[in-house]
N, C-alpha and C. Protein backbone atom coordinates (compact mmCIF):
# COMPACT_ATOMS: atom_id res chain seq x y z
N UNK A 1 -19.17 54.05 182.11
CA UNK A 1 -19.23 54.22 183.55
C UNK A 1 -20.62 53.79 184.01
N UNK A 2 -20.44 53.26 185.23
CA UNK A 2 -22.01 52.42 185.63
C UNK A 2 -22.56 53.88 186.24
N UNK A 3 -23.92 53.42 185.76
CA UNK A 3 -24.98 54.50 186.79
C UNK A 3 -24.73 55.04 188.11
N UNK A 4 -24.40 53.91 188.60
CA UNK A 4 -24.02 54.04 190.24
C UNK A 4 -23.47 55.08 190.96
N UNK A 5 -22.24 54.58 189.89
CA UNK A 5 -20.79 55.37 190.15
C UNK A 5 -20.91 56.81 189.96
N UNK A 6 -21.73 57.12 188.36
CA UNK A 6 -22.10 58.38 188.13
C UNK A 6 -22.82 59.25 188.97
N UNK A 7 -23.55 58.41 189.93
CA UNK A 7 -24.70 59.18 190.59
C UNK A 7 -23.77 60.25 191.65
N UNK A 8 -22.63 59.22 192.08
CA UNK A 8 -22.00 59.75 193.30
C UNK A 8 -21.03 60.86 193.18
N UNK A 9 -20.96 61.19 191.56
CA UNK A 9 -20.47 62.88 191.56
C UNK A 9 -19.41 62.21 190.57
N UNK A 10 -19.32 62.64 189.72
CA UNK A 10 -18.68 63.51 188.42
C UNK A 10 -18.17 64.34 188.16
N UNK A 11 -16.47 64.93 187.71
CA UNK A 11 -16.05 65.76 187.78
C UNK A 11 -15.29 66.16 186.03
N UNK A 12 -15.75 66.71 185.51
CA UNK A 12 -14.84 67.17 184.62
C UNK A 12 -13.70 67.89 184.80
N UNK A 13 -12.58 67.39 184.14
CA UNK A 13 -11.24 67.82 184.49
C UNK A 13 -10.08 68.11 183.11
N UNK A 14 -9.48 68.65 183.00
CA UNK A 14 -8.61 69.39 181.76
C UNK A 14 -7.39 69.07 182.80
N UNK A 15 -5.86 68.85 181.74
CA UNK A 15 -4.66 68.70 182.42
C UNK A 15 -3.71 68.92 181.00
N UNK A 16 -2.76 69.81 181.52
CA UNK A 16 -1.39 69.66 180.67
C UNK A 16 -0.57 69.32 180.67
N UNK A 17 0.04 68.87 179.82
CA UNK A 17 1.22 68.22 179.44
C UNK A 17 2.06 68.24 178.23
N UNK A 18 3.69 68.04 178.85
CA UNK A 18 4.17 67.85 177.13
C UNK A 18 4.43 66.50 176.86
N UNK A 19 3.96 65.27 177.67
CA UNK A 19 3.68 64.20 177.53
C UNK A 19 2.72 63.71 177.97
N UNK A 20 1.35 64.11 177.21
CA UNK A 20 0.30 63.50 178.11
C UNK A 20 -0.21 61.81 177.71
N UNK A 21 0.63 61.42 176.90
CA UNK A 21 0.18 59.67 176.55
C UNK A 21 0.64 59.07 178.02
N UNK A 22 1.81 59.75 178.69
CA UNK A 22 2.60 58.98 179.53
C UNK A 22 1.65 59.50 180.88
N UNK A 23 1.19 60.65 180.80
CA UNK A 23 0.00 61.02 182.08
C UNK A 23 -0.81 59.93 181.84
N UNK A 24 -1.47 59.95 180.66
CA UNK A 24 -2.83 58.61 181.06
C UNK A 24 -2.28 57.67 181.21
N UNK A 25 -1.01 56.94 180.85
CA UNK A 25 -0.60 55.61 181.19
C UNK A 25 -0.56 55.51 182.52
N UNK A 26 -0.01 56.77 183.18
CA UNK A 26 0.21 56.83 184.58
C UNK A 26 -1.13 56.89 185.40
N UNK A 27 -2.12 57.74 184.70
CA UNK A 27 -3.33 57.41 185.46
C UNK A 27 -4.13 56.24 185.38
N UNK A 28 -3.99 55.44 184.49
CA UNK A 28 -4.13 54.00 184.04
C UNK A 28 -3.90 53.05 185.21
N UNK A 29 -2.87 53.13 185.21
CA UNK A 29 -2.01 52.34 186.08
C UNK A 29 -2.16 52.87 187.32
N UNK A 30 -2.57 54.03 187.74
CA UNK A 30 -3.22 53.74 189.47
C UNK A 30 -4.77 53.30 189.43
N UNK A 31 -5.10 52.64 188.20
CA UNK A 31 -6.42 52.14 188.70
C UNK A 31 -7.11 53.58 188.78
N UNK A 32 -7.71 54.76 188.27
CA UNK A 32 -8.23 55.91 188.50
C UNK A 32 -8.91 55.69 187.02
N UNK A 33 -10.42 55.12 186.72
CA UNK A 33 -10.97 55.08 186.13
C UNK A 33 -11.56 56.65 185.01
N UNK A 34 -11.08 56.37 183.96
CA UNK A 34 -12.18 57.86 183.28
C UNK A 34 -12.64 57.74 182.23
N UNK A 35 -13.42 58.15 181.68
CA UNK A 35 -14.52 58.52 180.85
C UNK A 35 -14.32 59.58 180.07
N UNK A 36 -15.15 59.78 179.19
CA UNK A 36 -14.96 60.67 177.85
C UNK A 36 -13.71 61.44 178.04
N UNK A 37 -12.67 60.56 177.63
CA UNK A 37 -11.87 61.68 177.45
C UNK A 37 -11.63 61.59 176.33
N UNK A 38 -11.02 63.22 175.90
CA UNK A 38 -11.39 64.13 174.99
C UNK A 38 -9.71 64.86 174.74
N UNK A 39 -9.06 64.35 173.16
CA UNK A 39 -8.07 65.32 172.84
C UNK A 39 -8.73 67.21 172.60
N UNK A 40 -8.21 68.09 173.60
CA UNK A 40 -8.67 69.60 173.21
C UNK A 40 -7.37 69.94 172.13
N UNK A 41 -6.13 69.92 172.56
CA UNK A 41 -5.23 70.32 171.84
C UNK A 41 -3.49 69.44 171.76
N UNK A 42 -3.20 69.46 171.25
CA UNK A 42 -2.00 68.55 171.14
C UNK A 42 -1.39 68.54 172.40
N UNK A 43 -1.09 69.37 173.81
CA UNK A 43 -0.81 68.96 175.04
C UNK A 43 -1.43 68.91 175.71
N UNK A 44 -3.03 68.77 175.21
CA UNK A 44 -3.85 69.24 176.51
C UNK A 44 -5.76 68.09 176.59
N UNK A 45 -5.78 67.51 177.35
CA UNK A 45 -6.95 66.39 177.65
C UNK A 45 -7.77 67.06 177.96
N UNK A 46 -9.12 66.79 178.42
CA UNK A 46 -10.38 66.86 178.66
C UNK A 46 -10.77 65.69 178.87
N UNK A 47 -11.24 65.11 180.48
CA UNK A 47 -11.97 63.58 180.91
C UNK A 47 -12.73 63.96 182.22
N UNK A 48 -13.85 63.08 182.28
CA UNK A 48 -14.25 62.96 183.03
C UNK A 48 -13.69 62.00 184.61
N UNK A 49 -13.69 62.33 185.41
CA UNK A 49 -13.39 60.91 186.53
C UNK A 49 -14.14 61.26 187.88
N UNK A 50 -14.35 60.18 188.96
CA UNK A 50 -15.00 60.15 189.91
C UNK A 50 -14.56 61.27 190.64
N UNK A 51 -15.52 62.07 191.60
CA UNK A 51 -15.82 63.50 192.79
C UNK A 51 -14.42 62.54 193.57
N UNK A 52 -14.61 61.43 193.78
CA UNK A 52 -13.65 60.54 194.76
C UNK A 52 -12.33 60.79 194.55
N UNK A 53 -11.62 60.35 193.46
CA UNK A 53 -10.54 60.39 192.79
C UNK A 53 -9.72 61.74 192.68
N UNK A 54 -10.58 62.49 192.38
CA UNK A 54 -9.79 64.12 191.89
C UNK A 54 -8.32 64.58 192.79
N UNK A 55 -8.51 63.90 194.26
CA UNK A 55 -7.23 64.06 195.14
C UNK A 55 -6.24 62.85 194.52
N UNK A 56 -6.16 61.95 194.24
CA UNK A 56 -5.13 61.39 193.92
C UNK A 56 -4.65 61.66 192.24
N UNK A 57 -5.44 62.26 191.63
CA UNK A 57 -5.25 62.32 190.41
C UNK A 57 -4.64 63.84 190.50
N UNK A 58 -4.47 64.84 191.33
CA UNK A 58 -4.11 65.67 191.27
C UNK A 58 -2.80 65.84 192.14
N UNK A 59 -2.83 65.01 193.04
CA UNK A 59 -1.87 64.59 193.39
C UNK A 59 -0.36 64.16 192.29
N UNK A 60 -0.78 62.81 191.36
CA UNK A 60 -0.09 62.55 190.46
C UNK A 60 0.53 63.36 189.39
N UNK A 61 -0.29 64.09 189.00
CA UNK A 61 -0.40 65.21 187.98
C UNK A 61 0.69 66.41 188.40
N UNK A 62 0.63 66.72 189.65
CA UNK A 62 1.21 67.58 190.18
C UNK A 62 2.46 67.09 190.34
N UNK A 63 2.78 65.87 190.54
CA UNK A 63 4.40 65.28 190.96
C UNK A 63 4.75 65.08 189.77
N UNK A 64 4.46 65.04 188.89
CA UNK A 64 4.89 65.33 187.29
C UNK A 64 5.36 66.33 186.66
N UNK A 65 4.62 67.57 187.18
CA UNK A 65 5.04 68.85 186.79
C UNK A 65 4.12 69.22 185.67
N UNK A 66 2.87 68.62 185.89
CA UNK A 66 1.56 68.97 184.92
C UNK A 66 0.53 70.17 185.91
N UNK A 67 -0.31 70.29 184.83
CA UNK A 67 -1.37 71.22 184.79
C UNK A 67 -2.88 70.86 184.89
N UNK A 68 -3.37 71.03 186.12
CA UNK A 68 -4.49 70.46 186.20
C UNK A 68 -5.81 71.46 186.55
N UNK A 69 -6.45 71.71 185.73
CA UNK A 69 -7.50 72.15 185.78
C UNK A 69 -8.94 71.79 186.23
């Protein structure tokens, strides 16, 4: 992630799923950039993504029937 981007806020975020390969494909594919992400447990991520983003990514997450922390 560029400096830039980082400066303008950073959010760490956790999400569940019982398919979470198909969550990141899906967050992939809206273009919603992230960073360190991190397997915690077999349904469950740890990533960073932009202060910006967090509404559409929770958005998505939520029309899935996931868990977003």
């Amino acid at each position: 992630m560029e400096f830039w981007k980082s400066i303008s806020g950073m959010l760490t975020v956790e999400f569940t799923s019982a398919c979470p390969e198909e969550v990141l494909d899906t967050v992939t594919q809206a273009k919603i950039p992230l960073s360190h992400v991190v397997r915690k447990t077999e349904l469950t991520y740890q990533m960073r993504i932009l202060r910006k983003d967090f509404r559409r990514l929770s958005r998505i997450l939520h029309s899935r029937g996931n868990q977003l922390k």
